[in-house]
N, C-alpha and C. Protein backbone atom coordinates (compact mmCIF):
# COMPACT_ATOMS: atom_id res chain seq x y z
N UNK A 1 98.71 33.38 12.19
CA UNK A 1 98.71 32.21 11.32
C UNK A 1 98.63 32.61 9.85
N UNK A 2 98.70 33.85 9.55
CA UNK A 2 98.52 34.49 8.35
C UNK A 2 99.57 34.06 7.26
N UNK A 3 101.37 33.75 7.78
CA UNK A 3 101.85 33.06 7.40
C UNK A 3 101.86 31.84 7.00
N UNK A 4 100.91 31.08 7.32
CA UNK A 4 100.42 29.65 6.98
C UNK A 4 99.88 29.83 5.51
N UNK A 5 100.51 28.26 5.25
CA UNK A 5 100.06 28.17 3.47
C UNK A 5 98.55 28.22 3.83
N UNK A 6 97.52 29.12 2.42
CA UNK A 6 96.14 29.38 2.43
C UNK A 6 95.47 27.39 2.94
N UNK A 7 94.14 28.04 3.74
CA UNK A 7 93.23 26.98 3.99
C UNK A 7 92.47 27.77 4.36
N UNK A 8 90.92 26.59 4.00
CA UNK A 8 89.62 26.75 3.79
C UNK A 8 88.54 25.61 4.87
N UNK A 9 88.21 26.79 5.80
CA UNK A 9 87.03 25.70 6.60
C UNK A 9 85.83 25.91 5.87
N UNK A 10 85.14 24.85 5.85
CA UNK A 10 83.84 24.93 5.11
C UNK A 10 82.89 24.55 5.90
N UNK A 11 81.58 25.38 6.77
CA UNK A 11 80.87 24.64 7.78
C UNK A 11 79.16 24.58 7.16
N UNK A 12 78.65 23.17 7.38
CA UNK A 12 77.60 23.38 6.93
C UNK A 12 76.66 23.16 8.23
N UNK A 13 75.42 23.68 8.13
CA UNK A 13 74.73 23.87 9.78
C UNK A 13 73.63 23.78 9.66
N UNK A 14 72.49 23.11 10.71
CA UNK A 14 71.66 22.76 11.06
C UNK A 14 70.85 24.53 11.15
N UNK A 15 69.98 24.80 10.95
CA UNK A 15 69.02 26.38 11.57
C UNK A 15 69.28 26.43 13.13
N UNK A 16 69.77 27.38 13.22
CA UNK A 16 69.75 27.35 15.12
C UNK A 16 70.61 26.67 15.88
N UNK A 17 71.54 25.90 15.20
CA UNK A 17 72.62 25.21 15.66
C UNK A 17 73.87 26.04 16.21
N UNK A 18 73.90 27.10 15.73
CA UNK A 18 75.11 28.26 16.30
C UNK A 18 75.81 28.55 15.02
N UNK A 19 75.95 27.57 14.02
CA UNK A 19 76.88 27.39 13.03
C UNK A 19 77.57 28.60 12.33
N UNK A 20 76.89 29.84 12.26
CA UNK A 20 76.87 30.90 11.65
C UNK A 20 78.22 31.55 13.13
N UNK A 21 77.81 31.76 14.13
CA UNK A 21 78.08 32.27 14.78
C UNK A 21 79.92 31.38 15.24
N UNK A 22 79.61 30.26 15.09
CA UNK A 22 81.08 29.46 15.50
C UNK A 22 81.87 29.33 13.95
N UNK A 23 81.41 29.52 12.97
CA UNK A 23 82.17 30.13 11.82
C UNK A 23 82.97 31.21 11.85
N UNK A 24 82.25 32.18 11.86
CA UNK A 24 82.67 34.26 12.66
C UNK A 24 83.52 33.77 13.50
N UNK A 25 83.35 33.20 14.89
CA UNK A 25 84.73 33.08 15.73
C UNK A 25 85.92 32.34 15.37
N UNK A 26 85.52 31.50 14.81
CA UNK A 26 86.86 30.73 13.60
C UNK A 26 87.64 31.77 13.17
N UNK A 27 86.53 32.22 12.37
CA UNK A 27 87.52 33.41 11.50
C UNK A 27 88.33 34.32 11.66
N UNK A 28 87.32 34.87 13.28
CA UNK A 28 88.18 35.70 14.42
C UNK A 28 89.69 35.39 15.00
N UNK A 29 89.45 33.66 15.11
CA UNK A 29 90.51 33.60 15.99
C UNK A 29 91.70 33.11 15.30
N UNK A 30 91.50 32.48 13.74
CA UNK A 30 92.52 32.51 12.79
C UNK A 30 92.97 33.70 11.81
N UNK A 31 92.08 34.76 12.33
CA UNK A 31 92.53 35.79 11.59
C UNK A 31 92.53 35.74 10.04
N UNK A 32 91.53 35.00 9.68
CA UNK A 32 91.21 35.36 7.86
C UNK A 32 89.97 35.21 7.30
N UNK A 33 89.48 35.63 6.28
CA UNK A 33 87.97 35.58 5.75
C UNK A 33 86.95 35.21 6.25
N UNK A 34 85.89 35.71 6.12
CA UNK A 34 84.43 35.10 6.93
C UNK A 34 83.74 34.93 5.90
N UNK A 35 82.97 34.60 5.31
CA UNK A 35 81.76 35.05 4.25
C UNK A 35 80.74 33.84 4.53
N UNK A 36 79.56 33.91 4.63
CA UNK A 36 78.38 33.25 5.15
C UNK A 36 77.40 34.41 4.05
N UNK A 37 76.32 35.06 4.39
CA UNK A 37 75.52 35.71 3.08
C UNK A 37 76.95 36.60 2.76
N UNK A 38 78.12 36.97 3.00
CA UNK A 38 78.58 37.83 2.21
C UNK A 38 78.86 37.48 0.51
N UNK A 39 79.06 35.95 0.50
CA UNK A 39 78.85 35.13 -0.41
C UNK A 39 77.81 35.41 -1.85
N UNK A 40 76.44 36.37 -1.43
CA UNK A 40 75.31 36.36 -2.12
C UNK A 40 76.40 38.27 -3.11
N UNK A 41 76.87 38.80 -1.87
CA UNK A 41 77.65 40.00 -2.45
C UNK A 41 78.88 39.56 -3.67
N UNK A 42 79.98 38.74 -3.45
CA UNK A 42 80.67 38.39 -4.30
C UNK A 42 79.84 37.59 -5.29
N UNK A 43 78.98 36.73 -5.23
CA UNK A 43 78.38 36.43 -6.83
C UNK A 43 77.62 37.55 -7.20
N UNK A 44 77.12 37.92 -7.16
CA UNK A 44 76.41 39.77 -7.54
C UNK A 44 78.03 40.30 -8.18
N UNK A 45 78.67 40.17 -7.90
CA UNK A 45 79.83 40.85 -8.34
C UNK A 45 80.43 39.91 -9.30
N UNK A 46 80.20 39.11 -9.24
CA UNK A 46 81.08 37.92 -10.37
C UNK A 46 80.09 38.04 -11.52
N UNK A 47 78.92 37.85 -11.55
CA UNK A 47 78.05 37.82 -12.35
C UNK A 47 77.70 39.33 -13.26
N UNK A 48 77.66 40.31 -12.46
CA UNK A 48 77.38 41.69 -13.13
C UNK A 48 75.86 41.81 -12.38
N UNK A 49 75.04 40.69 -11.78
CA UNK A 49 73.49 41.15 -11.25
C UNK A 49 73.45 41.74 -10.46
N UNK A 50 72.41 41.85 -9.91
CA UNK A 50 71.59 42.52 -8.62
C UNK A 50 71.99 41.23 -7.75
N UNK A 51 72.80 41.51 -6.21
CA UNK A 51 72.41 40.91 -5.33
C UNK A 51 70.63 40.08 -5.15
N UNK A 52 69.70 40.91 -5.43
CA UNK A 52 68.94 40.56 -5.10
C UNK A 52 68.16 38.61 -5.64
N UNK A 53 68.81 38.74 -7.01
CA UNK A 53 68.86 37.24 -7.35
C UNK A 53 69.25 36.29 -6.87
N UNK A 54 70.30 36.24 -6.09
CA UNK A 54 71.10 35.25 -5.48
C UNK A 54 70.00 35.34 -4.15
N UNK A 55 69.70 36.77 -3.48
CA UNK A 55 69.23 36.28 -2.00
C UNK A 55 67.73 35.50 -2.59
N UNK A 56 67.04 35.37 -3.44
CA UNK A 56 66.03 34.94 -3.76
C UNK A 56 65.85 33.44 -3.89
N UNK A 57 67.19 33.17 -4.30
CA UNK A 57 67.17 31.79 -4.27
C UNK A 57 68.54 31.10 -3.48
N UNK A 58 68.63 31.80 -2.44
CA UNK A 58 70.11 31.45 -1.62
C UNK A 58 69.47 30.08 -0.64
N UNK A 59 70.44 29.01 -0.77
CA UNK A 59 70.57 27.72 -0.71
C UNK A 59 68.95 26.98 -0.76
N UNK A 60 68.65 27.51 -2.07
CA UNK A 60 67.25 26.78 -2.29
C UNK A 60 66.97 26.14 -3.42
N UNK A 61 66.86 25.10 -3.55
CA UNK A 61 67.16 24.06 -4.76
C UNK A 61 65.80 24.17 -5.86
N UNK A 62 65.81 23.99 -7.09
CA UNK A 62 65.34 24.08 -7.96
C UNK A 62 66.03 24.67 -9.66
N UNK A 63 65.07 24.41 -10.58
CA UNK A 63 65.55 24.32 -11.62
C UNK A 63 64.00 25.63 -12.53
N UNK A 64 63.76 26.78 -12.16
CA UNK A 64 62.83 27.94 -12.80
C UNK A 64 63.66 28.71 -13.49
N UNK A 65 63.90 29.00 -14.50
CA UNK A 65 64.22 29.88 -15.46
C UNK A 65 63.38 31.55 -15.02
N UNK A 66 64.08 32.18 -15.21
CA UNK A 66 63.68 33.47 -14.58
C UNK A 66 64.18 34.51 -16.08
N UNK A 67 63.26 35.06 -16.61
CA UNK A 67 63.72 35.79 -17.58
C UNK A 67 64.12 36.78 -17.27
N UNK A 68 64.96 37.70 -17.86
CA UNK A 68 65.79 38.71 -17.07
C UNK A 68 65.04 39.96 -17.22
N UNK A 69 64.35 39.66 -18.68
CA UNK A 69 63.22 41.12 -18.85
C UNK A 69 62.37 41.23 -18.11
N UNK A 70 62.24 40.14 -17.23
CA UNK A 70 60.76 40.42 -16.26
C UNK A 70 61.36 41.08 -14.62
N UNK A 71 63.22 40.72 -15.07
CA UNK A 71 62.83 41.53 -13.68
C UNK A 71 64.15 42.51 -13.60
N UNK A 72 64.03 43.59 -14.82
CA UNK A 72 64.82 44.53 -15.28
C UNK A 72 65.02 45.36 -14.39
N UNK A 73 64.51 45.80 -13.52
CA UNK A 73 64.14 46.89 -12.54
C UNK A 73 65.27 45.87 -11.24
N UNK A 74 65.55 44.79 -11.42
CA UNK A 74 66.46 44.11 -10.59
C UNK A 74 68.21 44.32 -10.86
N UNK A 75 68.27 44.36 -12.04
CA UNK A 75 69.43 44.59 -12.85
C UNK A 75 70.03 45.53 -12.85
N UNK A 76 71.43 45.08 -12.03
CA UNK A 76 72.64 46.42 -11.96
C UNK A 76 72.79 46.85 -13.64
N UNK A 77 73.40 47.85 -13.46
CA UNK A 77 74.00 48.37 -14.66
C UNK A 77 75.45 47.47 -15.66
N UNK A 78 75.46 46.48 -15.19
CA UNK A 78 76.23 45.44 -16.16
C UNK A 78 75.99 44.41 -15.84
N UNK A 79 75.78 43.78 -17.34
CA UNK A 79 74.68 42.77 -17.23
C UNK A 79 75.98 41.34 -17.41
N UNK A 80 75.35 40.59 -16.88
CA UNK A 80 76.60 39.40 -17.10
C UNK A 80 76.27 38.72 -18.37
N UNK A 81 76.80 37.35 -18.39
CA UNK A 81 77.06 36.74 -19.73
C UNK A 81 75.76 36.25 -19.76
N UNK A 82 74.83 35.83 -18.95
CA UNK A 82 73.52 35.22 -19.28
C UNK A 82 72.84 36.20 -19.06
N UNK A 83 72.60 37.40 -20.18
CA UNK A 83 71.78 38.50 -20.52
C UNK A 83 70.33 38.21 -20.73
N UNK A 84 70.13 36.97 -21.61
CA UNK A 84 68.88 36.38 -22.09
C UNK A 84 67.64 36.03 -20.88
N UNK A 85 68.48 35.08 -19.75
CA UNK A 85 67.54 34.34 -18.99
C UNK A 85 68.78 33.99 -18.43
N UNK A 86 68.73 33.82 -16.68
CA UNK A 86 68.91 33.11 -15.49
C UNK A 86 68.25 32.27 -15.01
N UNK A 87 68.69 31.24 -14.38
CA UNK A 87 68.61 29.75 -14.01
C UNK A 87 68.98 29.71 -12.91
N UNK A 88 68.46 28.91 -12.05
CA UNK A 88 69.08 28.67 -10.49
C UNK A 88 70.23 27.62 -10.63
N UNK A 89 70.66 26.71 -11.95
CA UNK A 89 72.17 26.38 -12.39
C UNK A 89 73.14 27.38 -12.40
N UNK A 90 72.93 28.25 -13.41
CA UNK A 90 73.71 30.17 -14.13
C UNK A 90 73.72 30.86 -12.61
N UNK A 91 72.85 31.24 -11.74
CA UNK A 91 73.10 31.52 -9.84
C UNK A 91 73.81 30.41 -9.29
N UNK A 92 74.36 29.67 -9.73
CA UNK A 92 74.71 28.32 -8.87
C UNK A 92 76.40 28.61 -9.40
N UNK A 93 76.09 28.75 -10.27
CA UNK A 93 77.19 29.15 -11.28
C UNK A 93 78.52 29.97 -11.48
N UNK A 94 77.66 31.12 -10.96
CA UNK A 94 78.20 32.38 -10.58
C UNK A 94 78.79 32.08 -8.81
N UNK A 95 77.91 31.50 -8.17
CA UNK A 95 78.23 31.61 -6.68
C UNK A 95 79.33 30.87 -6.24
N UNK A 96 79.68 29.92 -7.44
CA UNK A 96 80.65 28.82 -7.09
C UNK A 96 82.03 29.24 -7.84
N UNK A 97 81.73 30.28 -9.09
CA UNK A 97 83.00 30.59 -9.23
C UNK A 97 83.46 32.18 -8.17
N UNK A 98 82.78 32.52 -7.88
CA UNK A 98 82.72 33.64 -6.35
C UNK A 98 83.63 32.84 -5.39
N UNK A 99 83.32 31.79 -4.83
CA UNK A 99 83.88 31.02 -4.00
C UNK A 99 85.37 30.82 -4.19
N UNK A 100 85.52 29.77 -5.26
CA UNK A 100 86.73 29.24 -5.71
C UNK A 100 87.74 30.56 -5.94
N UNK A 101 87.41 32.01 -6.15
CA UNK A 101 88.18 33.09 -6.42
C UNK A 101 88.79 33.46 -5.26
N UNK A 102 87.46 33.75 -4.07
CA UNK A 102 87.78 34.12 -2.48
C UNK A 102 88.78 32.98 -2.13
N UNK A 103 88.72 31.36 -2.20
CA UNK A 103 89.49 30.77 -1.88
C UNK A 103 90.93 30.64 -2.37
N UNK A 104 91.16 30.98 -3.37
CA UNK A 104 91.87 30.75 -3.96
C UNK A 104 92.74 32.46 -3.94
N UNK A 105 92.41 32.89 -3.30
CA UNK A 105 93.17 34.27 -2.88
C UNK A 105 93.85 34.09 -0.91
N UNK A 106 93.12 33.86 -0.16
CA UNK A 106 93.66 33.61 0.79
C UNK A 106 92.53 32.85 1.87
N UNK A 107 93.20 32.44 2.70
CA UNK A 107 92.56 31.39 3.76
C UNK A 107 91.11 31.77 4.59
N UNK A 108 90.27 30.85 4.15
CA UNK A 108 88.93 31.84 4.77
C UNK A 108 87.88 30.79 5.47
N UNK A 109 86.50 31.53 5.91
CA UNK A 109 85.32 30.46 6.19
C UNK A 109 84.41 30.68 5.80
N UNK A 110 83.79 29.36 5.07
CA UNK A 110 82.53 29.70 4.08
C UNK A 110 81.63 28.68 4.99
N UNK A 111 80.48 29.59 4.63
CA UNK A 111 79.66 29.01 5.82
C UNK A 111 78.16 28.35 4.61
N UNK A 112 77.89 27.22 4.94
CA UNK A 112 76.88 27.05 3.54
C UNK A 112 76.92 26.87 2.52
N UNK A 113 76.09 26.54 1.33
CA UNK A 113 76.03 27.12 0.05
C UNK A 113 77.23 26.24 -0.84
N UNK A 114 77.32 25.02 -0.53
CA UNK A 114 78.01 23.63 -1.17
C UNK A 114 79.20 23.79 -1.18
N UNK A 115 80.10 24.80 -0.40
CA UNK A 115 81.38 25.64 -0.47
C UNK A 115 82.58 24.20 -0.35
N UNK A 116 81.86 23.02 0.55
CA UNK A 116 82.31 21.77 0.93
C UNK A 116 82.97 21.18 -0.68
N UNK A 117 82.07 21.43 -1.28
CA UNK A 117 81.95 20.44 -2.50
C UNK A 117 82.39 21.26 -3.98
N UNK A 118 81.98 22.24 -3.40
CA UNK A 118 82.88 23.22 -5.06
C UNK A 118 84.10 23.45 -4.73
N UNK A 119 84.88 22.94 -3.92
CA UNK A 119 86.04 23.17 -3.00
C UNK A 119 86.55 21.25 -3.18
N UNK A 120 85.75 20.70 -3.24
CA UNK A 120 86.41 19.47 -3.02
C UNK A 120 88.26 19.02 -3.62
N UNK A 121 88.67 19.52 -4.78
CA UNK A 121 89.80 18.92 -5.35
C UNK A 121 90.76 20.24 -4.61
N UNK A 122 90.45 20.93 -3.42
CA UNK A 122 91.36 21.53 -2.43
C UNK A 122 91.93 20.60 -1.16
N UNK A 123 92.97 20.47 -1.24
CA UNK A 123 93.56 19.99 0.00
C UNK A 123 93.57 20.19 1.30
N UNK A 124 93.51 21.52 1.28
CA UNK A 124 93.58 22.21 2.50
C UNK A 124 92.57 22.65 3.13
N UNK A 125 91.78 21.70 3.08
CA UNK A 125 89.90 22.34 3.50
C UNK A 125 89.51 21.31 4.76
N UNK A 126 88.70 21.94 5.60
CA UNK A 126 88.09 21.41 6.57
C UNK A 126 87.17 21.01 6.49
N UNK A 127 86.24 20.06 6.65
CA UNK A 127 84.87 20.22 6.15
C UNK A 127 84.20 19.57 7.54
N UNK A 128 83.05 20.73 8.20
CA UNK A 128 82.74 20.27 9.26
C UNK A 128 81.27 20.93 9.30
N UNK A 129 80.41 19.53 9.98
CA UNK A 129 79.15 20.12 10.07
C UNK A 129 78.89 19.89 11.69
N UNK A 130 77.64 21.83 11.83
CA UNK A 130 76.90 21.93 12.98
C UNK A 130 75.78 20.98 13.18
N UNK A 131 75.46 20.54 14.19
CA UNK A 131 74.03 20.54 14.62
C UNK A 131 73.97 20.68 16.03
N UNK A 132 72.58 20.62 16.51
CA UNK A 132 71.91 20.79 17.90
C UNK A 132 71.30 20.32 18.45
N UNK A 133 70.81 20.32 19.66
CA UNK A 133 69.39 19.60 19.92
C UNK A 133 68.51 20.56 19.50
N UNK A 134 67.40 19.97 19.06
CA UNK A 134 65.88 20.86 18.90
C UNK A 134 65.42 22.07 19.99
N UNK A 135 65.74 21.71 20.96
CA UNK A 135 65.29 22.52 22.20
C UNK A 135 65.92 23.41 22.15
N UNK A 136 67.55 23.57 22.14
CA UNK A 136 68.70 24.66 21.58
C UNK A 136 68.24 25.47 20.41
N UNK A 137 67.78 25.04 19.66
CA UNK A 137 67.88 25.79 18.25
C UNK A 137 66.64 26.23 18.66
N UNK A 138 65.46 25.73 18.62
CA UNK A 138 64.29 26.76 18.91
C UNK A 138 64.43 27.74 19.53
N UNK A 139 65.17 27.81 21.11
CA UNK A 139 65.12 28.71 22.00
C UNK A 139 65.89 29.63 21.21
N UNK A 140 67.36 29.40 20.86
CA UNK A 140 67.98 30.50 20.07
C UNK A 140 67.58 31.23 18.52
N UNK A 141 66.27 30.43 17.37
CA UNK A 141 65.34 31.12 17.22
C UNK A 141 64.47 32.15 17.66
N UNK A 142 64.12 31.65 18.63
CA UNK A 142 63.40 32.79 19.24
C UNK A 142 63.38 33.64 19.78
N UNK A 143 65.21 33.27 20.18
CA UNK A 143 65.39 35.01 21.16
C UNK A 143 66.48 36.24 19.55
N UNK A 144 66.42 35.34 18.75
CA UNK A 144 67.44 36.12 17.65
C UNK A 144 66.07 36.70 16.97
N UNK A 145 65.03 35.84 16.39
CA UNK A 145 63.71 36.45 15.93
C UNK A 145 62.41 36.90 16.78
N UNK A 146 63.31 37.20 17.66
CA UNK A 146 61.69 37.70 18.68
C UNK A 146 60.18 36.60 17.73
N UNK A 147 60.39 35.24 17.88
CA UNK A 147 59.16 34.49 17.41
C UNK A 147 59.07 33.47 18.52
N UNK A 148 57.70 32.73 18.34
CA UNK A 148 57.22 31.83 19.19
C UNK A 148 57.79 30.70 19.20
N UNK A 149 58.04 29.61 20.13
CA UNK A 149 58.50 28.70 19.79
C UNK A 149 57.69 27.78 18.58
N UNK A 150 56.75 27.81 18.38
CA UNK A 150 55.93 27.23 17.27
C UNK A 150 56.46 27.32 16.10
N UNK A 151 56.70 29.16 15.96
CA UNK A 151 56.44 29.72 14.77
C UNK A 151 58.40 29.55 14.58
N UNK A 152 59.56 28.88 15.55
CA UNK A 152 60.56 28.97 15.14
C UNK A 152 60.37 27.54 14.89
N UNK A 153 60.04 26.54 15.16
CA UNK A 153 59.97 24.90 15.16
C UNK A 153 59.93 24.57 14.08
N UNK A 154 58.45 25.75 12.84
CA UNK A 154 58.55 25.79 11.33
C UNK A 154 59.66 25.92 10.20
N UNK A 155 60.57 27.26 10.83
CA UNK A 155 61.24 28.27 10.74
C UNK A 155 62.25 26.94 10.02
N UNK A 156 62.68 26.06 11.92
CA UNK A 156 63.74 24.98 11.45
C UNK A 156 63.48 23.77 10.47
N UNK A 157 62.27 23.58 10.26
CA UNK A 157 61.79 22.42 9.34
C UNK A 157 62.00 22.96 8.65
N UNK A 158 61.24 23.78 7.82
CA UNK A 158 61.60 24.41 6.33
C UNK A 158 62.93 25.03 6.25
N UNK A 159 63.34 25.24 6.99
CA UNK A 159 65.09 26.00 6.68
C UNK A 159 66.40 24.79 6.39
N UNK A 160 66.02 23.56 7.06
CA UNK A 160 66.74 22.30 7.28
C UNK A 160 66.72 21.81 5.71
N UNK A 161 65.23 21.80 5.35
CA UNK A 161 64.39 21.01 4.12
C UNK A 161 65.13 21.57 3.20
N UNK A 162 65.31 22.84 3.54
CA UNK A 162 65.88 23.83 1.93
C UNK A 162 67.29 23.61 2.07
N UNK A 163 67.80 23.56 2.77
CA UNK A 163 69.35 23.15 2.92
C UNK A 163 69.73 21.98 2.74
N UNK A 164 69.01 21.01 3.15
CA UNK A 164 69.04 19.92 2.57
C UNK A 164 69.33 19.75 1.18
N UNK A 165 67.83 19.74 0.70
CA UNK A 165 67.37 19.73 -0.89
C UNK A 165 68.59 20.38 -1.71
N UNK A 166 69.06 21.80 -1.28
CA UNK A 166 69.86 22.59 -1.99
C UNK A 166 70.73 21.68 -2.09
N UNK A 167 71.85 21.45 -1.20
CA UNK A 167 73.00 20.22 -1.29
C UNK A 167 72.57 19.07 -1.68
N UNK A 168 71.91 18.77 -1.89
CA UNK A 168 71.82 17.06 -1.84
C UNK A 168 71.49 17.51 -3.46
N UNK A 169 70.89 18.00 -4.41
CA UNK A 169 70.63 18.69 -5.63
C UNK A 169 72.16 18.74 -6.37
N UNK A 170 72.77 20.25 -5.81
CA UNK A 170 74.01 20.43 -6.51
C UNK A 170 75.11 19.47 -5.73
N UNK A 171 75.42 18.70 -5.00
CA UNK A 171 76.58 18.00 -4.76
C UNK A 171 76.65 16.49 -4.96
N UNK A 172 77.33 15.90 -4.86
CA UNK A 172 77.54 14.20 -5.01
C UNK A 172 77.30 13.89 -3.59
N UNK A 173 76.73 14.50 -2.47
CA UNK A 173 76.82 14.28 -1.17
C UNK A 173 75.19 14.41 -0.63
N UNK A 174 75.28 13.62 0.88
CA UNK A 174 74.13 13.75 1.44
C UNK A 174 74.25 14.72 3.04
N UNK A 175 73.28 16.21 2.70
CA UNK A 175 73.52 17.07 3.53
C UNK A 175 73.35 16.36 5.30
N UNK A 176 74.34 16.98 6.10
CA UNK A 176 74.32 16.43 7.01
C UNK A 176 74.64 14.62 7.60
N UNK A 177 75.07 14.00 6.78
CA UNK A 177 75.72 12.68 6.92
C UNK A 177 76.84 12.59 7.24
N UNK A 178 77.57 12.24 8.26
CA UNK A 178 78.80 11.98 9.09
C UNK A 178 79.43 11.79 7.41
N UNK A 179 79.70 11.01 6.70
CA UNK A 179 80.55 10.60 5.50
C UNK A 179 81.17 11.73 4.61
N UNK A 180 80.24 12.91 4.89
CA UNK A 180 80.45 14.03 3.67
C UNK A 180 81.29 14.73 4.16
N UNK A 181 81.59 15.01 5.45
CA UNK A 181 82.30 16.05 6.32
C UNK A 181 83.29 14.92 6.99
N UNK A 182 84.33 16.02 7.34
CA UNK A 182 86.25 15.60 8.09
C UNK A 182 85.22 15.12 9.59
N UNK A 183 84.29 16.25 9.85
CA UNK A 183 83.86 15.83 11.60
C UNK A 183 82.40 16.78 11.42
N UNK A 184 81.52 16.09 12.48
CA UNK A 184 80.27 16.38 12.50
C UNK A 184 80.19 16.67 14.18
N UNK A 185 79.40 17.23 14.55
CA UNK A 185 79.25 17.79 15.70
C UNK A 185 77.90 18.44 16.50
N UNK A 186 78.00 17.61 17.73
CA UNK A 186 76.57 18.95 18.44
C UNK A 186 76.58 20.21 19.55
N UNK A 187 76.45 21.05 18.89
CA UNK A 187 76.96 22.18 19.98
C UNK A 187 76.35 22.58 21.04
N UNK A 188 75.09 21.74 20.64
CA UNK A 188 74.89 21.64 22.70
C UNK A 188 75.25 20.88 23.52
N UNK A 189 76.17 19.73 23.66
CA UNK A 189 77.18 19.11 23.78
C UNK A 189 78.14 19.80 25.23
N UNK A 190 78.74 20.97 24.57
CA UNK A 190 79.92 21.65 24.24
C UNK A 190 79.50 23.33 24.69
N UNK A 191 78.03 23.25 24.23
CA UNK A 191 78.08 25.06 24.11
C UNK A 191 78.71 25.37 22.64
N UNK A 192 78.54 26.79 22.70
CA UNK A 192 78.88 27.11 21.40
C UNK A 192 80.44 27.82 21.66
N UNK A 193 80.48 28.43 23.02
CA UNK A 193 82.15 28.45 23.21
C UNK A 193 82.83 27.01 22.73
N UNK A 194 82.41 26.26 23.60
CA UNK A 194 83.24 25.09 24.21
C UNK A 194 83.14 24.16 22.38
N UNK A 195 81.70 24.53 21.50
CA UNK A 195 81.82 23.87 20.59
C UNK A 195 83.44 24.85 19.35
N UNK A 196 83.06 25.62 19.56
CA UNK A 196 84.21 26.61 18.50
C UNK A 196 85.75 25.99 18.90
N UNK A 197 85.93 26.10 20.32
CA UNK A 197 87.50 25.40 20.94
C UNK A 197 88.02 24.37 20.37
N UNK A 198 86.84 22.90 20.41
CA UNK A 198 86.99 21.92 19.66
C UNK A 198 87.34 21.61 18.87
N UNK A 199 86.20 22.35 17.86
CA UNK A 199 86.30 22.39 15.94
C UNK A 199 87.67 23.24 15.76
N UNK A 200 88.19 24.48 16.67
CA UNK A 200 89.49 24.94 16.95
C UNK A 200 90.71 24.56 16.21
N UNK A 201 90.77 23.61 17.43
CA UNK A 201 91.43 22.67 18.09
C UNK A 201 91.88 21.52 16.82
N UNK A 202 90.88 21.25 16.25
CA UNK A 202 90.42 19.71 15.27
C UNK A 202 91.49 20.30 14.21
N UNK A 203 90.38 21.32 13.53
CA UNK A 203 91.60 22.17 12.92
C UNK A 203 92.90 22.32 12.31
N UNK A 204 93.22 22.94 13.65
CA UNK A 204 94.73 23.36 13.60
C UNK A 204 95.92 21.34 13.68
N UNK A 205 95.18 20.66 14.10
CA UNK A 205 95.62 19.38 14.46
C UNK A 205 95.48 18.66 12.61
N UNK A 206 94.22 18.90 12.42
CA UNK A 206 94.21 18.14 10.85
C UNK A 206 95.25 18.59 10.11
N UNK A 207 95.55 20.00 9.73
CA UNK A 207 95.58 21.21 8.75
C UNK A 207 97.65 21.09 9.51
N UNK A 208 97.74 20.83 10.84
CA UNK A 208 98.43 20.79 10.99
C UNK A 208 98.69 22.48 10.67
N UNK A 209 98.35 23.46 11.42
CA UNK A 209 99.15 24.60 11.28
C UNK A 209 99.77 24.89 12.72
């Protein structure tokens, strides 16, 4: 399908929903781009920083000014245009023109990280969100983090909350609402085979390839 004019699935996902994992097989089975945290690598590269800024505040909403002298010892050897002080706007910043570059080179899947919405005036985009039942996502917490079901139950509240907040912050949209996305979905339903076939399937039928 490599011959196909460029397109962009954009999946946003519940913690423990599979989402990460039925992205990767997308990518597999259309044969082009994956990026989910590879995402935190290309803004590190767009910007001139340390990866390590972006994973610090990767899809976590807020507005702290971070002075750059305090965390010099973080700082690659070329410094980007906001030398003075970084902002989780200036990281927001950088990550979204990262995006629009990867997209705008050839057909890929961005998994997270408002890719839906800094992408919006693209035509050729999918926009589809994971979720699960609770019982699914804990169990597959806990066998990916060797943790308790307790200690993954947290894991998904606060991981949901921050994903939330993050999107609902930088986009005109409300994370996880049937309205924001082409199709919404539960992959325990389906399985996470049977959910990937689907979203597949949906796909190649919208996008018409």
């Amino acid at each position: 399908m490599n011959n196909q004019e460029p397109f962009i699935i954009n999946i946003g996902r519940q913690l423990g929903s599979g989402g990460h994992i039925i992205g990767k097989q997308l990518a597999q089975d259309f044969g082009i781009s994956f990026y989910d945290k590879e995402l935190l690598d290309l803004a590190a590269q767009e910007s001139g920083f340390n990866k390590k800024f972006f994973v610090r505040k990767d899809e976590r909403k807020g507005f702290m000014k971070l002075l750059v002298s305090s965390f010099a010892p973080l700082l690659s050897s070329s410094e980007g245009p906001y030398n003075n002080q970084l902002s989780d706007e200036s990281l927001f910043k950088f990550q979204s023109d990262a995006i629009r570059k990867a997209a705008a080179k050839s057909s890929c899947v961005f998994v997270g990280r408002c890719a839906d919405y800094i992408l919006r005036d693209n035509p050729r985009c999918v926009n589809i969100f994971i979720t699960g039942n609770i019982e699914d996502r804990i169990a597959r917490l806990c066998d990916r983090l060797n943790i308790s079901p307790d200690e993954a139950r947290k894991k998904i509240i606060s991981g949901d909350e921050g994903r939330a907040s993050y999107y609902n912050y930088y986009s005109a949209k409300t994370w996880g609402m049937a309205d924001s996305y082409h199709l919404c979905i539960n992959s325990s339903a389906l399985g996470i085979e049977g959910t990937t076939e689907f979203v597949k399937s949906f796909i190649i039928k919208t996008l018409k390839l």
